[in-house]
Structures are given as structure tokens and as C-alpha cells.
C-alpha atoms as a PDB file:
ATOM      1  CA  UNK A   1       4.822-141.526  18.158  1.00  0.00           C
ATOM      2  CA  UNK A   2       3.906-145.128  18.720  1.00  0.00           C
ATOM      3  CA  UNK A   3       1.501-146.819  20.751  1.00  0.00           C
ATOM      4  CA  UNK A   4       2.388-149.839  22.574  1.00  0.00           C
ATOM      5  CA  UNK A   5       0.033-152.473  22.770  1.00  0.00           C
ATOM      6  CA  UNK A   6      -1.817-151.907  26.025  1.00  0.00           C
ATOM      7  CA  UNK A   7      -2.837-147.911  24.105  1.00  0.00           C
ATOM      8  CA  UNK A   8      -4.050-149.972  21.657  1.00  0.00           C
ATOM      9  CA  UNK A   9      -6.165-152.219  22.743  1.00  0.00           C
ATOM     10  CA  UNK A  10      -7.650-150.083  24.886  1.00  0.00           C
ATOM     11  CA  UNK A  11      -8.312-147.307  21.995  1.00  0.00           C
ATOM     12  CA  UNK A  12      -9.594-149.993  19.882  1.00  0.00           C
ATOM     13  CA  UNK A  13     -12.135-151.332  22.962  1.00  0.00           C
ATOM     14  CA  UNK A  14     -13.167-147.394  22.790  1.00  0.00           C
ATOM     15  CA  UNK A  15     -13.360-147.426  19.620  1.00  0.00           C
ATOM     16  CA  UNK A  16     -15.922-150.349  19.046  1.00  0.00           C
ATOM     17  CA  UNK A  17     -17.625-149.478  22.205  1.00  0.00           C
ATOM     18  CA  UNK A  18     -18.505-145.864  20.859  1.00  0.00           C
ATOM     19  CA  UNK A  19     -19.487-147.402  17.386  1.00  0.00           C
ATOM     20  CA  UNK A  20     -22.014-150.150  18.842  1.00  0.00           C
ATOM     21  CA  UNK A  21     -23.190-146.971  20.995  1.00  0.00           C
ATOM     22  CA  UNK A  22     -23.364-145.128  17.282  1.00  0.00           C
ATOM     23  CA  UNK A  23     -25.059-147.821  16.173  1.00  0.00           C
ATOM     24  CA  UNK A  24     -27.734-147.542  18.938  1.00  0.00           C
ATOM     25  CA  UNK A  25     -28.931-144.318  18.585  1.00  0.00           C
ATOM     26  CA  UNK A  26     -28.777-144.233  15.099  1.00  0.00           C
ATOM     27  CA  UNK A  27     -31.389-146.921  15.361  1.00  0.00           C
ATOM     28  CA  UNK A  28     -33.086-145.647  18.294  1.00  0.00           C
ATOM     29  CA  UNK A  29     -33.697-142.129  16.185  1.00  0.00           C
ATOM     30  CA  UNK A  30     -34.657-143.766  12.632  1.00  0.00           C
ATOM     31  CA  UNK A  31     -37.084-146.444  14.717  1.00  0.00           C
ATOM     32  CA  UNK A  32     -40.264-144.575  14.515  1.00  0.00           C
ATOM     33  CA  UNK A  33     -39.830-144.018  10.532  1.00  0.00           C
ATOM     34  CA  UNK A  34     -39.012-147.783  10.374  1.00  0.00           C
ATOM     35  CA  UNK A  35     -41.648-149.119  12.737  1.00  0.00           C
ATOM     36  CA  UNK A  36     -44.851-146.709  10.895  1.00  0.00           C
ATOM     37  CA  UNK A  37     -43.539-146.414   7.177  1.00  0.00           C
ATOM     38  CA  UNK A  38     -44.173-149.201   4.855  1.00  0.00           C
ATOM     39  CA  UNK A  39     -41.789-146.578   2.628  1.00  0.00           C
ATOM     40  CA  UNK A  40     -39.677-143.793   3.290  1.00  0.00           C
ATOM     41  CA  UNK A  41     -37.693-142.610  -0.007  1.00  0.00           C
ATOM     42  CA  UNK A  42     -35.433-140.600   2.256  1.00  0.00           C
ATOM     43  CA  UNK A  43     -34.327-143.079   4.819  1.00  0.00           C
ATOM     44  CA  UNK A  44     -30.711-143.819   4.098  1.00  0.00           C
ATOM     45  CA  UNK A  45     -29.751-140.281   3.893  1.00  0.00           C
ATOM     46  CA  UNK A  46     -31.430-139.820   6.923  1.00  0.00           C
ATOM     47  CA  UNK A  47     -29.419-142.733   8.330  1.00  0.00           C
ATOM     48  CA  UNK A  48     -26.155-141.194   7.085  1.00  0.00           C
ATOM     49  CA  UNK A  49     -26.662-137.673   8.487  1.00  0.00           C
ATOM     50  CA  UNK A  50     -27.115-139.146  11.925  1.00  0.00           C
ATOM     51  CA  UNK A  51     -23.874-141.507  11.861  1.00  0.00           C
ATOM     52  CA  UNK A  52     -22.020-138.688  10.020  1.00  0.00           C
ATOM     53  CA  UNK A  53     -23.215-136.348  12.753  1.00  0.00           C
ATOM     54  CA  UNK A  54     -22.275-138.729  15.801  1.00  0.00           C
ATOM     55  CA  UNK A  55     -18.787-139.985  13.937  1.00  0.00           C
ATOM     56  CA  UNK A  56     -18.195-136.217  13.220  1.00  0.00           C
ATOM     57  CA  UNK A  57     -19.027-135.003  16.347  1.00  0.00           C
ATOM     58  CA  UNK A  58     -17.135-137.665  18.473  1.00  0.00           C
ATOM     59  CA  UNK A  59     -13.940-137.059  16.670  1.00  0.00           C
ATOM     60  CA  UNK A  60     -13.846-133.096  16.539  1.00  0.00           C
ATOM     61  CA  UNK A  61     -14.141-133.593  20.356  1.00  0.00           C
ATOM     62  CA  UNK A  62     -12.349-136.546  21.486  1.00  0.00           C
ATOM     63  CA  UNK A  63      -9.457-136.844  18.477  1.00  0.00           C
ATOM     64  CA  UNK A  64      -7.224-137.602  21.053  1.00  0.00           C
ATOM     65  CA  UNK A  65      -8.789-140.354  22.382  1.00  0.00           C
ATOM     66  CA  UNK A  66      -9.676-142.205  18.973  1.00  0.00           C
ATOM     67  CA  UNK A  67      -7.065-144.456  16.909  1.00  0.00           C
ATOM     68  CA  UNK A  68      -6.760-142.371  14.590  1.00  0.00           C
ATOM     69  CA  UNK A  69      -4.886-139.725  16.864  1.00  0.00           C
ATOM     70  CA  UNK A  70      -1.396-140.520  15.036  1.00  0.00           C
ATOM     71  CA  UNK A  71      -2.255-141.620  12.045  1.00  0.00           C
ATOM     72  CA  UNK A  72      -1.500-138.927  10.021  1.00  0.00           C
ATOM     73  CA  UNK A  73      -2.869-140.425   6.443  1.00  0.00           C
ATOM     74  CA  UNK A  74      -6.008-141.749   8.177  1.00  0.00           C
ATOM     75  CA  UNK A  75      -6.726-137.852   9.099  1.00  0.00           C
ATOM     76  CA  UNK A  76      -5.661-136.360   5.540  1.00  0.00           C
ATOM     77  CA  UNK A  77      -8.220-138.936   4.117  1.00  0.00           C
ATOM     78  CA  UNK A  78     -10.828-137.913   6.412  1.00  0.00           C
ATOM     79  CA  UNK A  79      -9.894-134.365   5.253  1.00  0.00           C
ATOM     80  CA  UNK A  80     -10.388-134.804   1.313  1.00  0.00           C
ATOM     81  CA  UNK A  81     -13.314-137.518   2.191  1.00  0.00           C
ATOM     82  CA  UNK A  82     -15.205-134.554   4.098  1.00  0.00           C
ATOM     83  CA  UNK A  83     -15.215-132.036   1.158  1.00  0.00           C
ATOM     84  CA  UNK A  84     -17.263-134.035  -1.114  1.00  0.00           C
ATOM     85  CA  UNK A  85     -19.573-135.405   1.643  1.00  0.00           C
ATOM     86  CA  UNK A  86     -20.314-131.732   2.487  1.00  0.00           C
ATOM     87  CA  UNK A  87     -21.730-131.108  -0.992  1.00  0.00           C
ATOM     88  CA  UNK A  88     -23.516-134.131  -0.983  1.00  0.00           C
ATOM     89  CA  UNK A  89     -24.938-134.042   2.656  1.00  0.00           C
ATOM     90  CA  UNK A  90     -26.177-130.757   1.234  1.00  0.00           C
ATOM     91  CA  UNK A  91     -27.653-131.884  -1.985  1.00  0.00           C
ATOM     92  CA  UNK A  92     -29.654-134.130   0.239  1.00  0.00           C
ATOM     93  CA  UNK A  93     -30.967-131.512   2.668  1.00  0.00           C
ATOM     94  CA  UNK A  94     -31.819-129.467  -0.579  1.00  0.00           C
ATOM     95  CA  UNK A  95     -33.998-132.848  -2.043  1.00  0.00           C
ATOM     96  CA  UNK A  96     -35.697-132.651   1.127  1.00  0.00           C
ATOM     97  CA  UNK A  97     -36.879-129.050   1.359  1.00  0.00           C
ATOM     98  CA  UNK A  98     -37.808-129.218  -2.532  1.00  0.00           C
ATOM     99  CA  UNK A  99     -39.768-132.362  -1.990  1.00  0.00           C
ATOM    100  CA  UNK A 100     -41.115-130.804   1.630  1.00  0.00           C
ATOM    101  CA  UNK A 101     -42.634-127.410  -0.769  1.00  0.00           C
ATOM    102  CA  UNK A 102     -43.667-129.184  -4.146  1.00  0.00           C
ATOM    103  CA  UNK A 103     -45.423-132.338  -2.613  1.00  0.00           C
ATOM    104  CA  UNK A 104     -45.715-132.146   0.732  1.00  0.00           C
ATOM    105  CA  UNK A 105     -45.201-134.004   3.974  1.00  0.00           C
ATOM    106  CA  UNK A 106     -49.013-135.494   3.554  1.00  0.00           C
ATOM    107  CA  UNK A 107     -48.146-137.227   0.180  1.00  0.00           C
ATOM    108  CA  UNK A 108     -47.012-140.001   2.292  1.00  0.00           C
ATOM    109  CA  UNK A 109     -50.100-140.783   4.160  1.00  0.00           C
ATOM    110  CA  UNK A 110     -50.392-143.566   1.579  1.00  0.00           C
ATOM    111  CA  UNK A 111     -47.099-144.784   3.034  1.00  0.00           C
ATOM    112  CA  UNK A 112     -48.456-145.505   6.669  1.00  0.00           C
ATOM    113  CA  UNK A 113     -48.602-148.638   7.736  1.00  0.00           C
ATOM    114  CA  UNK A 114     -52.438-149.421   8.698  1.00  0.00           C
ATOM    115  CA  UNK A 115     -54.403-148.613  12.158  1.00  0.00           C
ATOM    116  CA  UNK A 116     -52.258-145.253  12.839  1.00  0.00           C
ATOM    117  CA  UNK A 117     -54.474-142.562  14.301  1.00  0.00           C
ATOM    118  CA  UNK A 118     -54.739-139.487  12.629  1.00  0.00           C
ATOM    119  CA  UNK A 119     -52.857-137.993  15.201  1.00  0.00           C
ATOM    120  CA  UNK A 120     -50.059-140.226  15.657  1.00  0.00           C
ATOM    121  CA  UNK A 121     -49.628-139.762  11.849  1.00  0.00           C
ATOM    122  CA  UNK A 122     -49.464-135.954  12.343  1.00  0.00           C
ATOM    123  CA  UNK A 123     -47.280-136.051  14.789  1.00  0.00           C
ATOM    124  CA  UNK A 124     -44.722-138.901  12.832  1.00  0.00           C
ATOM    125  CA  UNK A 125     -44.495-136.219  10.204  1.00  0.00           C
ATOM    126  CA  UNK A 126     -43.659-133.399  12.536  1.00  0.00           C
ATOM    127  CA  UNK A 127     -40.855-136.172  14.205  1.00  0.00           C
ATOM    128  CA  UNK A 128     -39.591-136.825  10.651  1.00  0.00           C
ATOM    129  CA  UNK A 129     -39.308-133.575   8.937  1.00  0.00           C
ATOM    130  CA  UNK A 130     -37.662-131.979  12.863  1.00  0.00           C
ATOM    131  CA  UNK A 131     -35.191-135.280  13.031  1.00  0.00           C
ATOM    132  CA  UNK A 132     -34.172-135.443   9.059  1.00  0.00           C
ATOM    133  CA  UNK A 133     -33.907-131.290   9.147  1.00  0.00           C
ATOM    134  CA  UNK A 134     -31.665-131.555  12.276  1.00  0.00           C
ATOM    135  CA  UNK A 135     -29.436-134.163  11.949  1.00  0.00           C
ATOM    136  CA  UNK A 136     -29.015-133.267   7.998  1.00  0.00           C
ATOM    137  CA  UNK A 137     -27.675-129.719   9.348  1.00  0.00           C
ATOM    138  CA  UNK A 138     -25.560-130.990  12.315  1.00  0.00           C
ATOM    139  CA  UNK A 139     -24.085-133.385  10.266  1.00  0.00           C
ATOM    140  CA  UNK A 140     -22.817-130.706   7.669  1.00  0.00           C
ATOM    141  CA  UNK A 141     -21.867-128.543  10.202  1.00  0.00           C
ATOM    142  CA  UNK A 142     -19.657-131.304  11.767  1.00  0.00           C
ATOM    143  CA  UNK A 143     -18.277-132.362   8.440  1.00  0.00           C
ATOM    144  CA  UNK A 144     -17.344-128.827   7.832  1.00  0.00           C
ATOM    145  CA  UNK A 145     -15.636-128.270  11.281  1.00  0.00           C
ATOM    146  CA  UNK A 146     -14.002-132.127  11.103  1.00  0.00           C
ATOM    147  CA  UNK A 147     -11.291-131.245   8.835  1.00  0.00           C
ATOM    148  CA  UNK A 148     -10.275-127.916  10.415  1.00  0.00           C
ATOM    149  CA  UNK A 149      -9.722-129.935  13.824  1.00  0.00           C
ATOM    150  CA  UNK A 150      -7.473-133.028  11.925  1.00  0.00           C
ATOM    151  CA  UNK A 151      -5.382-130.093  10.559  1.00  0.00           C
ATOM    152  CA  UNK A 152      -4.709-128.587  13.765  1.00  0.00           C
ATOM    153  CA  UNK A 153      -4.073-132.465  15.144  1.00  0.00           C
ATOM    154  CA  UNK A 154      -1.704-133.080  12.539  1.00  0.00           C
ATOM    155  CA  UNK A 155       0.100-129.824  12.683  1.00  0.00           C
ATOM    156  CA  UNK A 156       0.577-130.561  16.846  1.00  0.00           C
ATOM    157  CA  UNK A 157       1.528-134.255  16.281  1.00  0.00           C
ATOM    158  CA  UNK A 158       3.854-133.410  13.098  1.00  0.00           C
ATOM    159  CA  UNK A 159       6.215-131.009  15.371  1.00  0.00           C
ATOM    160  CA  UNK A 160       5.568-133.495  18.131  1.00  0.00           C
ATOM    161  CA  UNK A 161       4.388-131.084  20.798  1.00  0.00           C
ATOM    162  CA  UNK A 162       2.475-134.335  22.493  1.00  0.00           C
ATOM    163  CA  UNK A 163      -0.608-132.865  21.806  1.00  0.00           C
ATOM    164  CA  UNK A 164      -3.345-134.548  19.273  1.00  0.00           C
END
């Protein structure tokens, strides 16, 4: 099934609309870190769980709407590109929790930027341990569900029930 070129451009407008929106609250959740860390050693993890997570999420619930709706490689790459992002997504929640229990949240005090309170600082490390914890398991959980959902997409467009 074909789009013509009206579909198109409109899914493509979608398309980079819901990216630059991506793209905004990936940055809106990382600011803190980046605004009151001089370092943070897990920060482009972090930055990946969230876009995985949003990317994930969008597409397990409006597939049909994306460009990707009837392209059925596009979805079988997603589908092998998901399996190994799983484990690593994983291996990165894992680095967390066994740096969270050997060293500590407080180890990066030295990290601060200067003239933070000592309860703003407290409370940045609550933010950053609840934001990296969440995102790191709602973007697994979304890469785990993603694939099921292309299958089912490419099974519906394959017999060409008009369904994505």
C-alpha cells in the first residue's frame, strides 16, 4: 500500500513535529543535571533512556500514524535493533544501582557546581536517581513491548487487512 504525496507530507510534518517535541522534553527532564553538575558520568544513558522511552512509546501507540506504518523493513530493523538495546538499556540500569550501593549518590557532591544549598543538592540527587531509575525502566519496558506491536503491524499490513 502506497502513500500518495499529500499522506506523506503530512506524516513526515508529524513526524518532525513529534521529534522537535522529543527533543523538548528530553531536554526539559535532563536540564536540572545539566544546569547543577559540572559532571555527571551517567548522562548520556540517561539521555538515551528518555528518547528511547518517548520514540518507543509513541510508536507502540500511534504506529499507524508514523511513516514507518508500511514500511515493512524499517519495522523488521526496529525489531532486531530492539533486542540488543534491551540488554544494553539494562546493563546500564544495572551500572547505576551498583554504582548507587558501592559509592553512593553523595560521592558527587564534589561534582556540584558552586553556591547550591545543601538542600537543593539533596533534593537534585533524589530528582536524579527517581528520573534516571524511571525512564531507564520505561524505556526497557517499551523496547521490549516495541517489537511485539511491529509484528502484529506487519502481520495486518502483509495480508492487507488495512489495518497498521
Amino acid at each position: 500500500m502506497n502513500l500518495d504525496k499529500k499522506q506523506f507530507n503530512l506524516k513526515l510534518q508529524l513526524e518532525i513535529i513529534l521529534c522537535l517535541v522529543t527533543a523538548i522534553i528530553t531536554f526539559m527532564v535532563v536540564y536540572p543535571i545539566l544546569n547543577n553538575f559540572v559532571k555527571f558520568g551517567y548522562l548520556y544513558s540517561n539521555i538515551i533512556f528518555v528518547l528511547v522511552f518517548i520514540t518507543y512509546t509513541r510508536l507502540i501507540f500511534l504506529l499507524k500514524y508514523s511513516l514507518i506504518a508500511h514500511l515493512q523493513w524499517m519495522k523488521f530493523v526496529l525489531i532486531f535493533i530492539s533486542i540488543p538495546l534491551v540488554f544494553k538499556l539494562i546493563e546500564w540500569i544495572f551500572n547505576f544501582q551498583s554504582f548507587l550501593q558501592t559509592e553512593g549518590l553523595e560521592s558527587y557532591d564534589a561534582f556540584f557546581k558552586a553556591g547550591l544549598s545543601d538542600k537543593t543538592r539533596e533534593s537534585l540527587l533524589n530528582y536524579m536517581k527517581r528520573e534516571f531509575l524511571f525512564f531507564g525502566v520505561a524505556a526497557t519496558i517499551s523496547a521490549i513491548i516495541l517489537p511485539f506491536r511491529l509484528l502484529i503491524s506487519f502481520w495486518r499490513v502483509y495480508n492487507k487487512t488495512g489495518k497498521v
